[in-house]
N, C-alpha and C. Protein backbone atom coordinates (compact mmCIF):
# COMPACT_ATOMS: atom_id res chain seq x y z
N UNK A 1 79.19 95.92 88.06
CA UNK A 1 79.50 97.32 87.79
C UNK A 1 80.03 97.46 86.36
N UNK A 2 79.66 98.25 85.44
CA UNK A 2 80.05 98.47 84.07
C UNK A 2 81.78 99.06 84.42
N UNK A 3 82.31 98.76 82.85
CA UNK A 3 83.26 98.92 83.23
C UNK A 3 83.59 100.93 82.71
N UNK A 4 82.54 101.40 82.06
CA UNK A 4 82.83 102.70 82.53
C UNK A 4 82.78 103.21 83.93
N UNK A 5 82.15 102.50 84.74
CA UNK A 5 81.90 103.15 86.35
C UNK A 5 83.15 102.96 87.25
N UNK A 6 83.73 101.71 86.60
CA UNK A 6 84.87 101.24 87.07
C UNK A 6 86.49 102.42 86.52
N UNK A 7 85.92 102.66 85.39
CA UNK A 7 86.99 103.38 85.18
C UNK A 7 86.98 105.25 85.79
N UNK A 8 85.64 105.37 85.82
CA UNK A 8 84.87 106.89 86.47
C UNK A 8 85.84 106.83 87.75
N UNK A 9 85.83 105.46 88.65
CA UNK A 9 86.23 105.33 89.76
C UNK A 9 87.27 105.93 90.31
N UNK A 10 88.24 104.89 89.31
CA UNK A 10 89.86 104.92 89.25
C UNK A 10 90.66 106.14 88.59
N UNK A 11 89.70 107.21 88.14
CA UNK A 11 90.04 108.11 87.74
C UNK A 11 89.79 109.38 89.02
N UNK A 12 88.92 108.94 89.44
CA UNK A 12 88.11 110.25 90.81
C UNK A 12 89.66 110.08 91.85
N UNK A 13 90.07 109.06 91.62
CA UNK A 13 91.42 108.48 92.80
C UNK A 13 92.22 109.19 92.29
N UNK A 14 93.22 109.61 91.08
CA UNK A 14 93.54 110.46 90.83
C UNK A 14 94.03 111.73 91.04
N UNK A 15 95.01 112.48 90.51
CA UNK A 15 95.78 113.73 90.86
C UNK A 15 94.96 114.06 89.41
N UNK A 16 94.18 115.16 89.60
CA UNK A 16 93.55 116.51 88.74
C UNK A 16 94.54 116.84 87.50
N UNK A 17 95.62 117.10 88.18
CA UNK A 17 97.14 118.70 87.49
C UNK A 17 97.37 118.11 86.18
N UNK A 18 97.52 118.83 85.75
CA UNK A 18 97.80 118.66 84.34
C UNK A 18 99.54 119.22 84.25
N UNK A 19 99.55 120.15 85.17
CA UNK A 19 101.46 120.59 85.98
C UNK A 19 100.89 120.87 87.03
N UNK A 20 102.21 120.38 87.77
CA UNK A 20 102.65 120.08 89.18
C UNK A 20 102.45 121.80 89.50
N UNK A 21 102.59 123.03 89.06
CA UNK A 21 102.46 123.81 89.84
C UNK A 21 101.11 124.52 89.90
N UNK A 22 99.74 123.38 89.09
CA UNK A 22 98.15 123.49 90.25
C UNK A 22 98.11 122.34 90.88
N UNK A 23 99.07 121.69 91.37
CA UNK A 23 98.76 120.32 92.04
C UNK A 23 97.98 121.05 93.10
N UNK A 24 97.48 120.25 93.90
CA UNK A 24 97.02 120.68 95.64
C UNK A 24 97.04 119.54 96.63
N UNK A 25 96.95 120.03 97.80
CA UNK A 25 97.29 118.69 98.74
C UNK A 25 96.45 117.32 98.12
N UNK A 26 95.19 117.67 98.07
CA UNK A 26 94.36 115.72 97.62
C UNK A 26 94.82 115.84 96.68
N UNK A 27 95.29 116.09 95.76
CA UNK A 27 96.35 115.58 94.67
C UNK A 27 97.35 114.61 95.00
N UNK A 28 97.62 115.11 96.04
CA UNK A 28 99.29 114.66 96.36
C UNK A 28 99.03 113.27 97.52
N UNK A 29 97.90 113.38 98.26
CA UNK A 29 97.09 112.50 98.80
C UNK A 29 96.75 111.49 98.08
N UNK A 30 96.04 111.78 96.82
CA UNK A 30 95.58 110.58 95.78
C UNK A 30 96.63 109.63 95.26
N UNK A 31 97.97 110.47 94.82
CA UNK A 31 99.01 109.95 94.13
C UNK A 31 99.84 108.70 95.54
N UNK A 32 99.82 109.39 96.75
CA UNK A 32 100.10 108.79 98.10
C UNK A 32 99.86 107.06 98.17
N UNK A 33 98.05 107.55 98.06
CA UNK A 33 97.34 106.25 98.22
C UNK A 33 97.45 105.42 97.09
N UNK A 34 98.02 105.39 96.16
CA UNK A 34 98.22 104.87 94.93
C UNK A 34 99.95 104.39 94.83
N UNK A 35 100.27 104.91 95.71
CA UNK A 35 101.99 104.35 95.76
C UNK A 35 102.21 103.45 96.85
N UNK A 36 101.15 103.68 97.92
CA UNK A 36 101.10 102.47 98.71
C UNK A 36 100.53 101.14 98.60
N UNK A 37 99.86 101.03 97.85
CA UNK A 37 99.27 100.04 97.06
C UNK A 37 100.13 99.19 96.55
N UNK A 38 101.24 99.47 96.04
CA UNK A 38 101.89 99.15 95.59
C UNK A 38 103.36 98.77 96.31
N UNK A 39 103.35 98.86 97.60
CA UNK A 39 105.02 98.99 98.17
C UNK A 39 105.28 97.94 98.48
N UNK A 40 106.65 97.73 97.92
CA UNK A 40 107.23 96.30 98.40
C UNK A 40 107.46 95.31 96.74
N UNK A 41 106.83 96.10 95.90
CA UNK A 41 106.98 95.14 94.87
C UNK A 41 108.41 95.50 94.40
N UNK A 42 108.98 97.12 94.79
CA UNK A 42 110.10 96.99 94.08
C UNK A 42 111.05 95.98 94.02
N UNK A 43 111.20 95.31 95.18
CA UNK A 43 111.84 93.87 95.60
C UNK A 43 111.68 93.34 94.38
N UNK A 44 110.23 92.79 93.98
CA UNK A 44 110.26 91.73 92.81
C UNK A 44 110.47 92.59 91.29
N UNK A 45 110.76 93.76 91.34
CA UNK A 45 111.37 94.38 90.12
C UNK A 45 112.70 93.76 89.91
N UNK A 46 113.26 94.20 91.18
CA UNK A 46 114.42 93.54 91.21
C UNK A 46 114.88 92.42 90.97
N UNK A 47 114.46 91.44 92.20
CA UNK A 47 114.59 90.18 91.73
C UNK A 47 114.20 89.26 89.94
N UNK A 48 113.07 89.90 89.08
CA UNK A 48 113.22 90.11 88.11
C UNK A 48 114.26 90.22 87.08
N UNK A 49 115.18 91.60 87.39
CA UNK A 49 116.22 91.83 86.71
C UNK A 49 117.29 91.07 86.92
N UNK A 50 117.57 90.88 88.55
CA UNK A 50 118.54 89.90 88.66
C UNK A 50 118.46 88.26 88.45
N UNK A 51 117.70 87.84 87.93
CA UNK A 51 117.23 86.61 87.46
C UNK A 51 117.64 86.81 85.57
N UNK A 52 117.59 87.92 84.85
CA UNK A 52 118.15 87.93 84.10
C UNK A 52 119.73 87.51 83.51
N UNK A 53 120.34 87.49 84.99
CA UNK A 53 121.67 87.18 85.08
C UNK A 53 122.43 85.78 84.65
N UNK A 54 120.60 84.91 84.69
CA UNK A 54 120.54 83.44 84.46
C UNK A 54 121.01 83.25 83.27
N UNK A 55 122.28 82.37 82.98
CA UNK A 55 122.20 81.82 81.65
C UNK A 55 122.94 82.72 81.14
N UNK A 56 123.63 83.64 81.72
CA UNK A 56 124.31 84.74 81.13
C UNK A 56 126.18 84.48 81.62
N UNK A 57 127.20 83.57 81.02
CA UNK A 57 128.38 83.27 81.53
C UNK A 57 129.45 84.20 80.99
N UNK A 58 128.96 85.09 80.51
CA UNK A 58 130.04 86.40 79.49
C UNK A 58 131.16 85.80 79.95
N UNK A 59 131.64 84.14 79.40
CA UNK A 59 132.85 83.99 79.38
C UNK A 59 133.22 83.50 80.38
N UNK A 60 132.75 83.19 82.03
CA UNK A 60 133.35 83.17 83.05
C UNK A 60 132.99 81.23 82.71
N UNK A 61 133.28 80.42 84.02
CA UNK A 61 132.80 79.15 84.23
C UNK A 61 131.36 79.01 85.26
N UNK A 62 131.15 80.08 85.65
CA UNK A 62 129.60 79.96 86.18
C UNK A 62 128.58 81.16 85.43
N UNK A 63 127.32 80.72 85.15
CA UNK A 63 126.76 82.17 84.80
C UNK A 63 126.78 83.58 85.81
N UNK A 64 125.76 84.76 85.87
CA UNK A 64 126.20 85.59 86.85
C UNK A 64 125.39 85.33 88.03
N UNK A 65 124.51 84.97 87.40
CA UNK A 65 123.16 84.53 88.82
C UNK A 65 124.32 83.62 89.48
N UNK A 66 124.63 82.61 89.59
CA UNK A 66 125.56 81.44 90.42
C UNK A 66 126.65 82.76 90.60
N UNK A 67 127.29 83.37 90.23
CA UNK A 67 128.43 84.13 90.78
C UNK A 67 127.60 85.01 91.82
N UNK A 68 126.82 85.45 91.75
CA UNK A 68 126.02 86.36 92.79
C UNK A 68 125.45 85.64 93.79
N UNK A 69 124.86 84.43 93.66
CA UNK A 69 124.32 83.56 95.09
C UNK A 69 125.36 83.39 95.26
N UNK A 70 126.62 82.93 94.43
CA UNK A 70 127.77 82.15 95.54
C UNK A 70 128.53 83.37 96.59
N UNK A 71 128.43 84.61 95.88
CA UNK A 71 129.11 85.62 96.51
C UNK A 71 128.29 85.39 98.22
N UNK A 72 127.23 85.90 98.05
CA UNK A 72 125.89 85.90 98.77
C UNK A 72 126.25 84.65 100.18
N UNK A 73 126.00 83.37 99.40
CA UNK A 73 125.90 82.08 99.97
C UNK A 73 127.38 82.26 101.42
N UNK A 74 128.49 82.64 100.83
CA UNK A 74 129.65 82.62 100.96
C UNK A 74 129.54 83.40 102.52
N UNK A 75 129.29 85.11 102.25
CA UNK A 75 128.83 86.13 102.80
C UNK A 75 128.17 85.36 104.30
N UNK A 76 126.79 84.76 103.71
CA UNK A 76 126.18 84.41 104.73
C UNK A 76 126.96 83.48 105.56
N UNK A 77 127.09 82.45 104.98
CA UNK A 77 127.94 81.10 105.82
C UNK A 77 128.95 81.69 106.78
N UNK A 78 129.59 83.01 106.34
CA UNK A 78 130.12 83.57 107.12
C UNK A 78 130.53 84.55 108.68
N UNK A 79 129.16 84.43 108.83
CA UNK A 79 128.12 85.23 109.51
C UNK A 79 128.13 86.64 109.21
N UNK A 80 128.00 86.98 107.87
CA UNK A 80 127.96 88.72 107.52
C UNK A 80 126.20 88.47 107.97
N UNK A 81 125.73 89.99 108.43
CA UNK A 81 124.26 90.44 108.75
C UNK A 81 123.94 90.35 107.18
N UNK A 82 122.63 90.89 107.31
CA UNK A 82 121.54 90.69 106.36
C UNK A 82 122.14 91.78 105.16
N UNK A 83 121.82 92.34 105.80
CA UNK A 83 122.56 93.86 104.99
C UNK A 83 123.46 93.65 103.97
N UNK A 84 124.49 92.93 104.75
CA UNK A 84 125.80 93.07 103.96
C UNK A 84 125.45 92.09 102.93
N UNK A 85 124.78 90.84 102.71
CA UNK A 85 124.09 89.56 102.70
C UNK A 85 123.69 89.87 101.09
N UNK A 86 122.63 90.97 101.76
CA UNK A 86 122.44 91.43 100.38
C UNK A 86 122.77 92.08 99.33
N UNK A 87 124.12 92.79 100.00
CA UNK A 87 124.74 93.77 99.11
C UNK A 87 125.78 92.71 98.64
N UNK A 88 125.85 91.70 98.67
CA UNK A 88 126.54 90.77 98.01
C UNK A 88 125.79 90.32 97.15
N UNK A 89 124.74 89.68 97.38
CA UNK A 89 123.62 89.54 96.17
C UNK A 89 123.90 89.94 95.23
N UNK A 90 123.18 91.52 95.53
CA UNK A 90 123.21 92.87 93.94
C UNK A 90 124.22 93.00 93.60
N UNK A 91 125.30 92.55 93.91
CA UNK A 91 126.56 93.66 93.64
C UNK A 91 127.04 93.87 92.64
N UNK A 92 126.42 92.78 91.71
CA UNK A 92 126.61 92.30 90.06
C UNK A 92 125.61 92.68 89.35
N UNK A 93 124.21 93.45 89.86
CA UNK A 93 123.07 93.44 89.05
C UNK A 93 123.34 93.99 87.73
N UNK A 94 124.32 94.99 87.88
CA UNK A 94 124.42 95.97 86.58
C UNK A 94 125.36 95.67 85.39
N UNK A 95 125.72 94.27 85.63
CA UNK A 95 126.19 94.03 84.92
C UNK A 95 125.95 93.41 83.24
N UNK A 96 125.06 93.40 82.86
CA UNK A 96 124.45 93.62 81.54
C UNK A 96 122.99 94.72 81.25
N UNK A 97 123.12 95.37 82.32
CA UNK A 97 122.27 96.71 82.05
C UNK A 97 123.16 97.71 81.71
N UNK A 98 124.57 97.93 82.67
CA UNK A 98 125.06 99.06 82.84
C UNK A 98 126.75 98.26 82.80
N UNK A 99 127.18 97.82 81.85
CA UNK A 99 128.03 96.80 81.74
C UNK A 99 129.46 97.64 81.93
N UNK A 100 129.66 99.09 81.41
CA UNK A 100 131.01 100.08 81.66
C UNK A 100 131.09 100.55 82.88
N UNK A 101 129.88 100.22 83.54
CA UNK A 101 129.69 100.78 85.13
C UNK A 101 129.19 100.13 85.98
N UNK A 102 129.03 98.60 86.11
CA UNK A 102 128.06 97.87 86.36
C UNK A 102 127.97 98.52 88.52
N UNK A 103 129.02 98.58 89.19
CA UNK A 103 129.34 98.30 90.63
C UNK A 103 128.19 99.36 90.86
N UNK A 104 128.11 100.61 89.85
CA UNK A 104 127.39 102.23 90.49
C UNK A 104 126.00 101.77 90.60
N UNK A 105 125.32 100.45 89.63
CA UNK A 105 123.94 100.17 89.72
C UNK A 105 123.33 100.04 90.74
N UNK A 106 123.87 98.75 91.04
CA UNK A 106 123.84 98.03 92.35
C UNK A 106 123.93 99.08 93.68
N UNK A 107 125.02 99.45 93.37
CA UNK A 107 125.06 100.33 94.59
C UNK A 107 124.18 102.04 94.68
N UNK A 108 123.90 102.24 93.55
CA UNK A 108 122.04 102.85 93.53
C UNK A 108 121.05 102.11 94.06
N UNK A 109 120.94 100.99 93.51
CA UNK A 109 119.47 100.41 93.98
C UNK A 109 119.45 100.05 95.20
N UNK A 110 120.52 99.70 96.05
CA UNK A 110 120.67 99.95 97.96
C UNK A 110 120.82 100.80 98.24
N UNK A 111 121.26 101.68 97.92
CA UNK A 111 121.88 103.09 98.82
C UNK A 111 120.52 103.52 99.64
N UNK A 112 119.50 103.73 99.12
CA UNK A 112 118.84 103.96 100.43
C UNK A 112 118.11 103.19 101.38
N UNK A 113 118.39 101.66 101.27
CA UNK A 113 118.71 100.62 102.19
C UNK A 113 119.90 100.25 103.09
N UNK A 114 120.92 100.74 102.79
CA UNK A 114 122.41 100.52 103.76
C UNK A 114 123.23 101.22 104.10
N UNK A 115 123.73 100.74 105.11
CA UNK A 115 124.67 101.78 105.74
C UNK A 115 125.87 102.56 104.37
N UNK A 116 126.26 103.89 104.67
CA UNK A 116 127.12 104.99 104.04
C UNK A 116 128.30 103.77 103.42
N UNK A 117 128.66 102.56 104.44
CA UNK A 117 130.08 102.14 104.26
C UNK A 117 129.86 100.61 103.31
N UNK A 118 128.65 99.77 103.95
CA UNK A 118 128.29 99.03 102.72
C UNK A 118 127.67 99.74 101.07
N UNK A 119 127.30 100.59 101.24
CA UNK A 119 127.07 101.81 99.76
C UNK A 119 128.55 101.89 99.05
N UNK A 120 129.65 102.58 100.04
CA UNK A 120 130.78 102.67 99.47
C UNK A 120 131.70 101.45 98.63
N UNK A 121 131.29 100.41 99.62
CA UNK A 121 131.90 98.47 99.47
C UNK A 121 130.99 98.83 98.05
N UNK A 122 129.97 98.87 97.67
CA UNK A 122 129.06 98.34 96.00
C UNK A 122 129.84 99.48 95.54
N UNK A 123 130.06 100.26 95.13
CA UNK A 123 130.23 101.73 94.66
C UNK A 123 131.19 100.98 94.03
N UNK A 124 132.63 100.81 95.00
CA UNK A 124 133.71 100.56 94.38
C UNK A 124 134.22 99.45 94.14
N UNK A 125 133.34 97.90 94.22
CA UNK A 125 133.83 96.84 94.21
C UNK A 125 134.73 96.72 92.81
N UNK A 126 134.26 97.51 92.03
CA UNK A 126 134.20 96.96 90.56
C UNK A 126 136.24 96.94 90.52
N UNK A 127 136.63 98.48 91.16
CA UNK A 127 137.84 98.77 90.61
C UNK A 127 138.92 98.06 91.79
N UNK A 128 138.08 97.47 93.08
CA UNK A 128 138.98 97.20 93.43
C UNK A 128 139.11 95.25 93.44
N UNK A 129 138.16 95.12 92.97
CA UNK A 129 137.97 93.57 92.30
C UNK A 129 138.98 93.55 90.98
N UNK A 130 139.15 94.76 90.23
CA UNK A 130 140.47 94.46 88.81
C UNK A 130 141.90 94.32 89.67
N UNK A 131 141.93 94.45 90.70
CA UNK A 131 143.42 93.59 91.42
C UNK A 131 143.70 92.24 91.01
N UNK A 132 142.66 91.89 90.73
CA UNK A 132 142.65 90.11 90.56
C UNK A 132 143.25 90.00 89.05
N UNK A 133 142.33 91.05 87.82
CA UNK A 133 142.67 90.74 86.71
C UNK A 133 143.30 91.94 85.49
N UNK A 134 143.05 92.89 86.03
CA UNK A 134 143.58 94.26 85.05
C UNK A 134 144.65 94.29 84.83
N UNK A 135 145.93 93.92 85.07
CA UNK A 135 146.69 93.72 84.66
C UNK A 135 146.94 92.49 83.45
N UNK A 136 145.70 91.89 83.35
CA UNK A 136 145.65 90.60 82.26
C UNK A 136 144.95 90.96 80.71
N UNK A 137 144.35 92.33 81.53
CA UNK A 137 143.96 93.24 79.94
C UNK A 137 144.13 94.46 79.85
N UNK A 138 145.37 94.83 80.30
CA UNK A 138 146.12 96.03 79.57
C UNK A 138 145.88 97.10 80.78
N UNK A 139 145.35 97.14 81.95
CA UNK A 139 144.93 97.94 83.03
C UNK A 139 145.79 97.80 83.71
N UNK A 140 145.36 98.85 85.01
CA UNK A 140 146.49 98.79 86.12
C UNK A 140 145.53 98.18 87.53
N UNK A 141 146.17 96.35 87.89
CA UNK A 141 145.72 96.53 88.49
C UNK A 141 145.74 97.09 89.61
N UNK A 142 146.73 98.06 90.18
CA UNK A 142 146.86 98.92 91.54
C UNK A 142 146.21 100.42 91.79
N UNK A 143 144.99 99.97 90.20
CA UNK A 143 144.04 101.22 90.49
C UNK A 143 142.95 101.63 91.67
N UNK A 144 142.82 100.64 92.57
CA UNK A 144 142.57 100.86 93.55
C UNK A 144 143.32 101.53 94.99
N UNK A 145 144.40 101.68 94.39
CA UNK A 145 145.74 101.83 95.39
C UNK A 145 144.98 103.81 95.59
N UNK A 146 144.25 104.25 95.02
CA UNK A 146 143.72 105.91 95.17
C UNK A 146 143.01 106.26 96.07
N UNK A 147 142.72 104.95 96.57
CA UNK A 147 141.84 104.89 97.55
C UNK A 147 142.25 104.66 98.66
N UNK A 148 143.54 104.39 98.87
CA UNK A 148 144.41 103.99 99.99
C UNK A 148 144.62 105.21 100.81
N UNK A 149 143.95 104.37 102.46
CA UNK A 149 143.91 105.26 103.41
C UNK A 149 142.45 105.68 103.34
N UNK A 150 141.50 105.43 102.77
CA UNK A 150 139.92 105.78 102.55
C UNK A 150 139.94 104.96 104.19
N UNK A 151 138.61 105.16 105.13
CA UNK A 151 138.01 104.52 105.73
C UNK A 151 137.46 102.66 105.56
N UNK A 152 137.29 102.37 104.46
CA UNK A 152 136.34 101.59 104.02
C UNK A 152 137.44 100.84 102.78
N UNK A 153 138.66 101.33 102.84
CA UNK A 153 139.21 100.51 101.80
C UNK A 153 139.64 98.72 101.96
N UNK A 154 140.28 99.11 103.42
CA UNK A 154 140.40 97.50 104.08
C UNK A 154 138.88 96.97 103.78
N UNK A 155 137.38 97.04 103.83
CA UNK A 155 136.68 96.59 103.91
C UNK A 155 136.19 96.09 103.06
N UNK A 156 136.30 96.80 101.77
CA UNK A 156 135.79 96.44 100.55
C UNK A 156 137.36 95.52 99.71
N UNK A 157 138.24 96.25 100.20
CA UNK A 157 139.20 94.97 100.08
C UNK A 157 138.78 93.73 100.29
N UNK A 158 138.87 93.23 101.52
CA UNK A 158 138.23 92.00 102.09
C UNK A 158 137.03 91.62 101.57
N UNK A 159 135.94 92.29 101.27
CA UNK A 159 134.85 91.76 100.49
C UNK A 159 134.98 90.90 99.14
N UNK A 160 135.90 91.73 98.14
CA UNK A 160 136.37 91.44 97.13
C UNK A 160 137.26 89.95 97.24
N UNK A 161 138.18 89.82 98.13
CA UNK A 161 139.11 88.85 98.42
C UNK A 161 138.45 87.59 99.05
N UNK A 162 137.15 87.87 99.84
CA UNK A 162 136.64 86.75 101.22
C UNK A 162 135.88 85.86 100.21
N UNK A 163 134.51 86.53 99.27
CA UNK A 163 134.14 86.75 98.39
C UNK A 163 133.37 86.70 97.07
N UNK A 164 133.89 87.55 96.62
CA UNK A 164 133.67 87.91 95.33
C UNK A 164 134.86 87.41 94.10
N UNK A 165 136.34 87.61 94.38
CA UNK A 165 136.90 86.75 93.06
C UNK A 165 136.96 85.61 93.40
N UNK A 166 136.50 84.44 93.67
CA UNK A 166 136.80 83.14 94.44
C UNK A 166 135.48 82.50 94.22
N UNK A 167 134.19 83.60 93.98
CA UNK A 167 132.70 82.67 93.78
C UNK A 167 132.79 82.45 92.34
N UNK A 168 133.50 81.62 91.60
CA UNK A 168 133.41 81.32 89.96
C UNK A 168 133.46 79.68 89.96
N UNK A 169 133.13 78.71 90.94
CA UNK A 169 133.29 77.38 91.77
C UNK A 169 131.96 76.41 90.94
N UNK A 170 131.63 75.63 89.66
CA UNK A 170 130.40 75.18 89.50
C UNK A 170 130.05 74.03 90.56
N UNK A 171 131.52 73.52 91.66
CA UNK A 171 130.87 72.89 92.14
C UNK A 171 130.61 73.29 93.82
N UNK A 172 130.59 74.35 93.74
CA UNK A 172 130.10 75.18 94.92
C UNK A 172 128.69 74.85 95.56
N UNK A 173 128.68 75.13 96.61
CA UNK A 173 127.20 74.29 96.98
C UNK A 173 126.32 75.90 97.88
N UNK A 174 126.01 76.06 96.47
CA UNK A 174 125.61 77.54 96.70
C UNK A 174 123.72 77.37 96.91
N UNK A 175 123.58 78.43 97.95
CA UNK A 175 122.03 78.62 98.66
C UNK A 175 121.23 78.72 97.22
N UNK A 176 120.11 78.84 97.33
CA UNK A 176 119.06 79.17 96.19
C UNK A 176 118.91 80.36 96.71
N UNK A 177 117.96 80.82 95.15
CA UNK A 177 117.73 82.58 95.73
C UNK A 177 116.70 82.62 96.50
N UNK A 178 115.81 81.59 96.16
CA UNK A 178 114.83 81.82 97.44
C UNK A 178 114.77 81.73 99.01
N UNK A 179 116.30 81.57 99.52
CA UNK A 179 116.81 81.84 100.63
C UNK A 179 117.23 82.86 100.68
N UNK A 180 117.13 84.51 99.90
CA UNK A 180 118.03 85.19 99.72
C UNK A 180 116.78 86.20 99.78
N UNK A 181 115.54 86.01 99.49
CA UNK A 181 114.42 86.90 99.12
C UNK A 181 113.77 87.50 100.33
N UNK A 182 113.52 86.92 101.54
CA UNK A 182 113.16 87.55 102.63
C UNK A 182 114.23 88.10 103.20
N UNK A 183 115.43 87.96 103.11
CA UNK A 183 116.29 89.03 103.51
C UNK A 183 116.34 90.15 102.99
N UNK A 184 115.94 90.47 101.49
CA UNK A 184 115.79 91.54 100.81
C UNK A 184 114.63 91.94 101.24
N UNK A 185 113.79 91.60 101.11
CA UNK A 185 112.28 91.97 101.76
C UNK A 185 112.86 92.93 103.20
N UNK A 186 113.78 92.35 103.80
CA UNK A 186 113.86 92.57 105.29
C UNK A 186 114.32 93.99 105.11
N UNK A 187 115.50 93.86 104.68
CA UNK A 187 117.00 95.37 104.46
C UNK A 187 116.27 95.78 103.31
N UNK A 188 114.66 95.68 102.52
CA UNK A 188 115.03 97.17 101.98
C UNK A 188 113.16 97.61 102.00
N UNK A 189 112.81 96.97 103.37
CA UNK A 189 111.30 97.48 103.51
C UNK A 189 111.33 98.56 103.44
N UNK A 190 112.06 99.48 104.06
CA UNK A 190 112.09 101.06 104.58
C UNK A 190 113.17 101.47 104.36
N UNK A 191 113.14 102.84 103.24
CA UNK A 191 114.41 103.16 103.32
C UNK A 191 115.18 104.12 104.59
N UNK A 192 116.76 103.89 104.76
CA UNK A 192 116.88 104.43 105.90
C UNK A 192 116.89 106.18 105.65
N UNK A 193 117.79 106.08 104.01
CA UNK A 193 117.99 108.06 103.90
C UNK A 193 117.29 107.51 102.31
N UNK A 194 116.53 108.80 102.50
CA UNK A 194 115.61 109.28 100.87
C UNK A 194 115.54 110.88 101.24
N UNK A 195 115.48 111.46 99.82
CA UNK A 195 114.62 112.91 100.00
C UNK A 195 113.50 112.59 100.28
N UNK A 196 112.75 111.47 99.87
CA UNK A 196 111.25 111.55 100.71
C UNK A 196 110.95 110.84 101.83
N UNK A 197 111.65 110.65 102.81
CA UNK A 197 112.19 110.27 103.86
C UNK A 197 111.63 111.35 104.74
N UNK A 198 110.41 111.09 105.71
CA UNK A 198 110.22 112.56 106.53
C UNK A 198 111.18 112.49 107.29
N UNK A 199 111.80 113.97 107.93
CA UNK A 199 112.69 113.70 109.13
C UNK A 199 111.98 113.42 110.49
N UNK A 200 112.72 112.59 111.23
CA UNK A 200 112.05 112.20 112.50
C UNK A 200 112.21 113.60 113.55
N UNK A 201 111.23 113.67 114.42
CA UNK A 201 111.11 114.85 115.26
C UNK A 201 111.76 114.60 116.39
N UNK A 202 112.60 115.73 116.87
CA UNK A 202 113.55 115.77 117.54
C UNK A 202 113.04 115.08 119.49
């Protein structure tokens, strides 16, 4: 097949609109079948970025990839579910993308994989993980104390403490990530809440 016929093809597959307000349904059909094609790779977007983490020790005694499996490794050995498993994983992803905010990344790129209360645990690990050290650079660490009396504060407490400041160990005998990848596969095939999430019928 020439490769104009090939491209005639892949173009007939296609959404028409030039703006969304002449789209029409096989528009929206075409664009459909073209996003399913594709599902599931976001995983390896991810895993991607968080592999960036490699080789990256901003100072600590392990790089961040080893601080994130050990968090992870830790998690699991513990018997936390998958879920939580993985939100130990990410929980660091944003930390040289989004380095003044790193906890909000992470806890974007699950939120519509996990429960409301593991969302909240990533959200706020960041401020309630400076207990350990904000007071060692000019912070307060009892800035988490605002949160006291939240639902979810004991929890993400304990996350932080069980953990997360304690995985900095080089001689930790931490899982590989490729023990870590079909669990992600698992907790984030389907999201549970999206706006494009149909609602289920009553």
């Amino acid at each position: 097949m020439a490769d104009g016929e090939m491209l005639s093809k892949d173009a007939q597959d296609r959404a028409r609109f030039c703006a969304m307000t002449e789209g029409t349904a096989e528009d929206w059909a075409a664009i459909g079948r073209a996003a399913a094609a594709h599902r599931g790779e976001h995983v390896d977007r991810i895993l991607a970025h968080l592999m960036l983490l490699k080789g990256d020790h901003g100072g600590f005694n392990v790089d961040r990839l080893e601080h994130s499996l050990q968090t992870a490794t830790r998690a699991h050995r513990d018997g936390r579910d998958e879920e939580y498993v993985v939100c130990a994983l990410l929980h660091d992803i944003g930390d040289i993308l989004l380095p003044a905010s790193h906890a909000e990344l992470g806890a974007a790129i699950l939120k519509p994989y996990v429960s409301e209360q593991n969302h909240w645990m990533l959200e706020h690990h960041g401020i309630f993980q400076g207990y350990y050290f904000f007071h060692y650079i000019g912070l307060d660490r009892d800035m988490r104390e605002q949160f006291r009396g939240h639902p979810w504060f004991e929890y993400t407490a304990q996350f932080c403490h069980l953990y997360d400041q304690n995985s900095f160990d080089p001689a930790y005998d931490t899982m590989p990530l490729e023990a870590f990848v079909p669990m992600m596969r698992r907790v984030m095939e389907a999201p549970k809440r999206s706006i494009y999430k149909k609602p289920q019928a009553a």
